[in-house]
N, C-alpha and C. Protein backbone atom coordinates (compact mmCIF):
# COMPACT_ATOMS: atom_id res chain seq x y z
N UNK A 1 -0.21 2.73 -2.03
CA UNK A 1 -1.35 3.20 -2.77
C UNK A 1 -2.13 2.00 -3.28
N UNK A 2 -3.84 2.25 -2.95
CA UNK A 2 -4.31 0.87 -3.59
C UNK A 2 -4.97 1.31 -4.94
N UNK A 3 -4.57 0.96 -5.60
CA UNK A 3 -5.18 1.00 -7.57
C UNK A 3 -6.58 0.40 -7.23
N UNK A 4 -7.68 1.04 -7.96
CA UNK A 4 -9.42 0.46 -8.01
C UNK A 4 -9.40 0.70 -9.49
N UNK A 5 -9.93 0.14 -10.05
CA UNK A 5 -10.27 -0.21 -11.75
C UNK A 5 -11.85 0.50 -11.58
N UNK A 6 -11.59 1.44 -12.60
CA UNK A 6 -12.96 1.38 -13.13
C UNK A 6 -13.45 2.88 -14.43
N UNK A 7 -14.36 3.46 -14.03
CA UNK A 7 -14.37 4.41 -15.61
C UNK A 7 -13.09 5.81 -14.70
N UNK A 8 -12.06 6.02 -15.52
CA UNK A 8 -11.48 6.80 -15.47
C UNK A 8 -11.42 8.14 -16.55
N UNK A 9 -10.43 9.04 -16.77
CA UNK A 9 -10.30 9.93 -17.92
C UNK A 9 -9.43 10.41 -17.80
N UNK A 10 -7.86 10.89 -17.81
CA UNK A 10 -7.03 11.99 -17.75
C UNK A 10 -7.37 12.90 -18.03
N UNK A 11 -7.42 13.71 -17.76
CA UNK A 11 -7.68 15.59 -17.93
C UNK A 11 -6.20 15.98 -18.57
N UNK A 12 -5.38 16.44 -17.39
CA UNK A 12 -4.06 16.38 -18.08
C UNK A 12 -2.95 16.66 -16.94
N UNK A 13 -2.02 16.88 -17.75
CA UNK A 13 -0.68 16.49 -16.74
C UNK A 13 -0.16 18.31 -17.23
N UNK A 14 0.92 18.39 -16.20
CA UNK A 14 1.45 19.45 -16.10
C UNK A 14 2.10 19.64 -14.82
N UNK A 15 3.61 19.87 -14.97
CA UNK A 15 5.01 19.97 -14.35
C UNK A 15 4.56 18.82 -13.31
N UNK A 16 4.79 17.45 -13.55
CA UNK A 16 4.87 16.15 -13.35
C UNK A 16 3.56 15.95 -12.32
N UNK A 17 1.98 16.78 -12.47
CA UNK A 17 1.27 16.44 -11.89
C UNK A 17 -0.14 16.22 -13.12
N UNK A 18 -0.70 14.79 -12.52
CA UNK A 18 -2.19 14.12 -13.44
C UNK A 18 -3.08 14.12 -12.74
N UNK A 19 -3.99 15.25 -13.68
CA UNK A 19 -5.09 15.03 -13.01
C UNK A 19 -6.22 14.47 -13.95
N UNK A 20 -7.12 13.50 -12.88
CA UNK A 20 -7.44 12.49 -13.59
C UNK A 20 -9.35 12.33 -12.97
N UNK A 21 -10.39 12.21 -13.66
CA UNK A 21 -11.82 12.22 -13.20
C UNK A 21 -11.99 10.80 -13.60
N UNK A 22 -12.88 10.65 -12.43
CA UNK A 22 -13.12 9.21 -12.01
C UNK A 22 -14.70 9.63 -11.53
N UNK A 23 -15.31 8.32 -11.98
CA UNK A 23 -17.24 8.23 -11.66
C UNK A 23 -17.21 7.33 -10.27
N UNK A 24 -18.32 7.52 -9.59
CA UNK A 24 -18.80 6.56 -8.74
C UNK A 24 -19.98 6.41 -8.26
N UNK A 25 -20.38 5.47 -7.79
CA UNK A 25 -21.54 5.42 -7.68
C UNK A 25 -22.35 5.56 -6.41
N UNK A 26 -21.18 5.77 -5.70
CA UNK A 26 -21.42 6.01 -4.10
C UNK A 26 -21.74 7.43 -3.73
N UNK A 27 -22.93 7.60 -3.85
CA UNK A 27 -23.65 8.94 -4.07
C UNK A 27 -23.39 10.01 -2.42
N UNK A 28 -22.27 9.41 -1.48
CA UNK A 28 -22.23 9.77 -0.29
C UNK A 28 -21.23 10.81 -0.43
N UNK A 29 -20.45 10.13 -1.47
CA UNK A 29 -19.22 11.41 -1.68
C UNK A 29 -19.15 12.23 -2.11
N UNK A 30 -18.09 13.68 -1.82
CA UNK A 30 -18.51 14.57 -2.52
C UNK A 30 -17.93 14.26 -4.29
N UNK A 31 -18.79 15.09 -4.96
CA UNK A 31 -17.87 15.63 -5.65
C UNK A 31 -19.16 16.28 -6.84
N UNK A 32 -19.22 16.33 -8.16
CA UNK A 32 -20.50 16.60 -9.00
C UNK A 32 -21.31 15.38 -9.40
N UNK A 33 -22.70 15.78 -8.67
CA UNK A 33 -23.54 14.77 -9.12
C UNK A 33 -24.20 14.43 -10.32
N UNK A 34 -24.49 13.15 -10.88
CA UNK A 34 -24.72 13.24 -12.06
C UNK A 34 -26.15 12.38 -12.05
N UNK A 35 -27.09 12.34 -12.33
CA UNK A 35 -28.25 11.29 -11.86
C UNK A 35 -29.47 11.00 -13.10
N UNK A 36 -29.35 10.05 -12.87
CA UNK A 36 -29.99 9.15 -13.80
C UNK A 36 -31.17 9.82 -14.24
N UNK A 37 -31.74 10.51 -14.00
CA UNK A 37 -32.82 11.55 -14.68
C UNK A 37 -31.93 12.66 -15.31
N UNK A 38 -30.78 12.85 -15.30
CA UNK A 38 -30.03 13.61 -16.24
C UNK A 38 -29.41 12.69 -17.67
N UNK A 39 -29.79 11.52 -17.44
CA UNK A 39 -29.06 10.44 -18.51
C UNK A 39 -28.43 9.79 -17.92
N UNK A 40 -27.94 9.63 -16.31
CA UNK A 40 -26.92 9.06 -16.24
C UNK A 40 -27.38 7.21 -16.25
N UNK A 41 -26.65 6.11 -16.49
CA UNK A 41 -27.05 4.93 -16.26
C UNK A 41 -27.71 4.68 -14.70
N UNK A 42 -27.00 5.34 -13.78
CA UNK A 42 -28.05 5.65 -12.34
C UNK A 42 -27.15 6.78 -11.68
N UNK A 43 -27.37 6.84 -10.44
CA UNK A 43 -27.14 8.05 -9.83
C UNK A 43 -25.66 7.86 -9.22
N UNK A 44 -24.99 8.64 -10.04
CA UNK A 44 -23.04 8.50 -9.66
C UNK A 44 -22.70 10.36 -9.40
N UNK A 45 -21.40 9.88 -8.93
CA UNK A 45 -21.22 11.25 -8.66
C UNK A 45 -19.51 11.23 -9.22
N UNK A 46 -18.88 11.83 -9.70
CA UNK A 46 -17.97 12.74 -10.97
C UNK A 46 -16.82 13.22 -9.72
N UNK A 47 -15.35 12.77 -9.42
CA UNK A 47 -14.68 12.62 -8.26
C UNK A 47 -13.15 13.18 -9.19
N UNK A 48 -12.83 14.15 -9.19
CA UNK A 48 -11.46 14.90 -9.40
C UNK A 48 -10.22 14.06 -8.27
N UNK A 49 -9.51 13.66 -9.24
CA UNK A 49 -8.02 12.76 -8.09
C UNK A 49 -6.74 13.81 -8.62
N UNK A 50 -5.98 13.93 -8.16
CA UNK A 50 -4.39 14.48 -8.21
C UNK A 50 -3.40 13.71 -7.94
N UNK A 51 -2.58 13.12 -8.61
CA UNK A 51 -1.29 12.73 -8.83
C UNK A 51 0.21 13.30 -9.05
N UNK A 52 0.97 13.01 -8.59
CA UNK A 52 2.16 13.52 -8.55
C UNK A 52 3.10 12.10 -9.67
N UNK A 53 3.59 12.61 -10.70
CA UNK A 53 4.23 11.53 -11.64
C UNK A 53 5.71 11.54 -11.47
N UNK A 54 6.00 10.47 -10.90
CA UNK A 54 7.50 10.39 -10.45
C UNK A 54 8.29 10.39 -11.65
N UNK A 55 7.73 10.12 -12.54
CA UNK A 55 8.78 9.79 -13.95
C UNK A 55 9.38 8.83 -14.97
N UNK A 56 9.24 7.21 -13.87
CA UNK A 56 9.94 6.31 -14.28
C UNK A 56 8.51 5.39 -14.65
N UNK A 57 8.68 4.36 -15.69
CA UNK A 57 7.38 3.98 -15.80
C UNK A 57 7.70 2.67 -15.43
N UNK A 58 6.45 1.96 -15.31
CA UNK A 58 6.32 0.48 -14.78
C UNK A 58 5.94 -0.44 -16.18
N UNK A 59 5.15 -1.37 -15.88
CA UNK A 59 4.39 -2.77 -16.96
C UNK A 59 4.06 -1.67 -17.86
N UNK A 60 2.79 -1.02 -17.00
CA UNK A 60 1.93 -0.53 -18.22
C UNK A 60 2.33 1.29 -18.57
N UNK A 61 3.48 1.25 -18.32
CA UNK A 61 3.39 2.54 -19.38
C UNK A 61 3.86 3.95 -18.18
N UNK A 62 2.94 3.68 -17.11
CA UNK A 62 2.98 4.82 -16.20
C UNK A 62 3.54 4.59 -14.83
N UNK A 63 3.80 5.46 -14.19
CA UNK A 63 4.08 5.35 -12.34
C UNK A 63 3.49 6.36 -11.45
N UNK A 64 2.77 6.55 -11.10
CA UNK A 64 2.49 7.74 -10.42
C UNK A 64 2.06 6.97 -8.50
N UNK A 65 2.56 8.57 -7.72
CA UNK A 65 2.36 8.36 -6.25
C UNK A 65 1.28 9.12 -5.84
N UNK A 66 0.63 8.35 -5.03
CA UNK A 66 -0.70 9.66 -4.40
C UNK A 66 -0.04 10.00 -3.27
């Protein structure tokens, strides 16, 4: 799995699965658009991820597998 840094949010977890919304700015993908005539800083689009949480944690706290 490759980790990308950037604006994230947990939503929430439930029976060892996180789900987690992530922005981008790559307006090609799906997901809800958000656009800079709505407020946004420019035109990103709002990307739902799913995780499965194995349990054991690492450095920072968490472990999860996609």
């Amino acid at each position: 799995m490759t980790l990308k840094f950037g604006l994230h949010l947990i939503l929430f977890e439930e029976l060892g699965n996180i789900v987690i919304a992530g922005i981008t700015t790559n307006t090609r993908m799906s997901g809800i658009s958000i656009l800079k005539s709505e407020g946004a800083a420019q035109d990103s689009v709002i990307k739902l991820h799913f995780y499965h949480y194995k349990g054991g944690h690492n450095q920072n706290g968490i472990s999860i597998e996609h």
